[in-house]
Protein backbone atom coordinates (compact mmCIF):
# COMPACT_ATOMS: atom_id res chain seq x y z
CA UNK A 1 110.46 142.99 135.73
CA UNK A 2 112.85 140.58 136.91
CA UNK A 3 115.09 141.93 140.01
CA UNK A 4 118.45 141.07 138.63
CA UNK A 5 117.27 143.21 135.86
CA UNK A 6 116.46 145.82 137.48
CA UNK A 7 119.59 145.67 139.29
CA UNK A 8 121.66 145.86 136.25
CA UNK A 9 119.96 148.58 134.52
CA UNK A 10 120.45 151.03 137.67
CA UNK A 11 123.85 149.33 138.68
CA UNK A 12 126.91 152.33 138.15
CA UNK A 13 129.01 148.87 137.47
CA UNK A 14 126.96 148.13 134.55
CA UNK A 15 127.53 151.53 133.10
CA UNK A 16 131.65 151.28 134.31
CA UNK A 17 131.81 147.89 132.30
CA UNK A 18 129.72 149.73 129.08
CA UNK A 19 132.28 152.72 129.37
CA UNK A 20 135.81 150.45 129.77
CA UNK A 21 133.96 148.25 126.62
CA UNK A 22 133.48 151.53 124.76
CA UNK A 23 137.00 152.88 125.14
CA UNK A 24 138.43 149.28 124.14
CA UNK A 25 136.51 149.71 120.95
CA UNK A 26 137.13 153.18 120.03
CA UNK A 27 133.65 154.19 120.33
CA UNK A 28 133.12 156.77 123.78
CA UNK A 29 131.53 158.81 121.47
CA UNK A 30 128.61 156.52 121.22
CA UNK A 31 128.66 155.54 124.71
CA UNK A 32 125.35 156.98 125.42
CA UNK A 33 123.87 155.66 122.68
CA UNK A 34 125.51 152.59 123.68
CA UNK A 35 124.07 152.48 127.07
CA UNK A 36 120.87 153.38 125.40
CA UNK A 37 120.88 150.66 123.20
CA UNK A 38 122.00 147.97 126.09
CA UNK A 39 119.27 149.32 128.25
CA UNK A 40 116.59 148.41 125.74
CA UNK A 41 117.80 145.33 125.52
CA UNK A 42 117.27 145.19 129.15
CA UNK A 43 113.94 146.42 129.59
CA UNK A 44 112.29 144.04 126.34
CA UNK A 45 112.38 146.60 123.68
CA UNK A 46 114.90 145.22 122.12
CA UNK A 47 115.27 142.11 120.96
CA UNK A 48 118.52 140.74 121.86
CA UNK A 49 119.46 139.59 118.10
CA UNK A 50 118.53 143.08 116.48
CA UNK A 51 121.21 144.58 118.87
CA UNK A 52 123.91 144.37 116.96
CA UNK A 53 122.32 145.24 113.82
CA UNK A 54 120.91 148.52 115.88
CA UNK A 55 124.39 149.20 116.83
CA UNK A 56 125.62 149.17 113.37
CA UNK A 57 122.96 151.05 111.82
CA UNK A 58 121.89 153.60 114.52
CA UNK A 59 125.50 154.24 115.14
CA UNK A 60 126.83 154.31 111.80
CA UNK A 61 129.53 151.62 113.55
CA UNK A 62 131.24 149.45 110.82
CA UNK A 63 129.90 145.57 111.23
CA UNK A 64 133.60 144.74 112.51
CA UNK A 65 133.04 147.39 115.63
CA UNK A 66 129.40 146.40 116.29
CA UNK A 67 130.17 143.16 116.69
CA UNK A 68 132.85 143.47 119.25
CA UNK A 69 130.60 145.44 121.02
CA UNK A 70 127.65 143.24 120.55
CA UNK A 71 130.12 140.21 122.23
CA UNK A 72 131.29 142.01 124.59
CA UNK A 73 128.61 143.32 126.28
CA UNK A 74 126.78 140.10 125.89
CA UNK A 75 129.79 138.77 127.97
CA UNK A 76 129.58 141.05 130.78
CA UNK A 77 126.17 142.61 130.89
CA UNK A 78 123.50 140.08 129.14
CA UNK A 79 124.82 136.83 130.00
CA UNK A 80 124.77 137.24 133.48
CA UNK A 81 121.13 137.99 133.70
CA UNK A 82 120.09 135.60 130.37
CA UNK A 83 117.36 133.32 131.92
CA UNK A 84 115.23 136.80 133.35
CA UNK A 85 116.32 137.85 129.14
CA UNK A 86 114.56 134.43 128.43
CA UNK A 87 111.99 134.99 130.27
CA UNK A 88 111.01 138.49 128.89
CA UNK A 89 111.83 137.54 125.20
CA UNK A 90 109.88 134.03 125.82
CA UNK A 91 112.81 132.65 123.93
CA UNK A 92 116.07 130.97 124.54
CA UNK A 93 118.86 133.13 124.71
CA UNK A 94 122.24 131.89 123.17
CA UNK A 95 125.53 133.31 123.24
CA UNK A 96 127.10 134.63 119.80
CA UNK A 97 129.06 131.61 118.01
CA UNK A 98 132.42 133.26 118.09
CA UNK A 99 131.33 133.54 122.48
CA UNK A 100 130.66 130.09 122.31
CA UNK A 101 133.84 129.26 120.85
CA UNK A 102 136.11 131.22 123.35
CA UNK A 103 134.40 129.95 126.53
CA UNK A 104 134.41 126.05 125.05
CA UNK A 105 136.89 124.02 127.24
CA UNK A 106 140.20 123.14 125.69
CA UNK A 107 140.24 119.39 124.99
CA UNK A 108 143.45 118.29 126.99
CA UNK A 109 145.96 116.36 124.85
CA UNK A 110 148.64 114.53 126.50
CA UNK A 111 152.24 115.59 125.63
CA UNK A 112 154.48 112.72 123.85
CA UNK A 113 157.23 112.33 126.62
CA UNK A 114 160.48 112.15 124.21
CA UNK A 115 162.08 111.46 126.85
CA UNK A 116 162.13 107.77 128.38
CA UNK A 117 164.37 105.42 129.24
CA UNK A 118 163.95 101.55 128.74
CA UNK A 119 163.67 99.83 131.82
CA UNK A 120 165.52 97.13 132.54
């Protein structure tokens, strides 16, 4: 198992940023479960893309809940350690569309200056 893996399953941060994710999302009943879940995930037992589906249907969490989880955490906990996730999973591993979207750089548009004077 990759280091950075192992780092993040024993980590207290990890479980800190699982817990503040939780309570965001209404859900600290579930937060071992949670942390169960997101440890699998960790270790190669679970697949990253059946996560949220597990969420949703060992939890009983509605699809809209399970899926702010599901982002979140990839945020914060899978992302960070997604090529040793690749390498486990012998797979790419790509962030949720709606993740994609939010960290996507703004195209810069230039402001119309209404204001200019003709030069003489």
């Amino acid at each position: 198992m990759p280091d950075d893996l192992k780092k993040s399953l024993g980590d207290e941060e990890t479980g800190n940023t699982i817990h503040k994710i939780c309570e965001r999302n209404n859900v600290l009943d579930n937060l071992p479960d949670v942390i169960d879940l997101t440890g699998e995930v960790l270790l190669g037992i679970l697949p990253l893309e059946k996560f949220q589906k597990s969420l949703e249907t060992e939890l009983n969490l509605d699809s809209k809940t399970a899926k702010s989880l599901y982002r979140e955490i990839f945020r914060y906990v899978f992302y960070p350690v997604k090529e040793s996730l690749a390498e486990i999973y012998k797979t790419d591993i790509t962030p949720p569309t709606s993740y994609q979207e939010i960290m996507k750089p703004e195209a810069k548009t230039e402001k119309e200056d209404n204001y200019r004077e003709t030069v003489e």
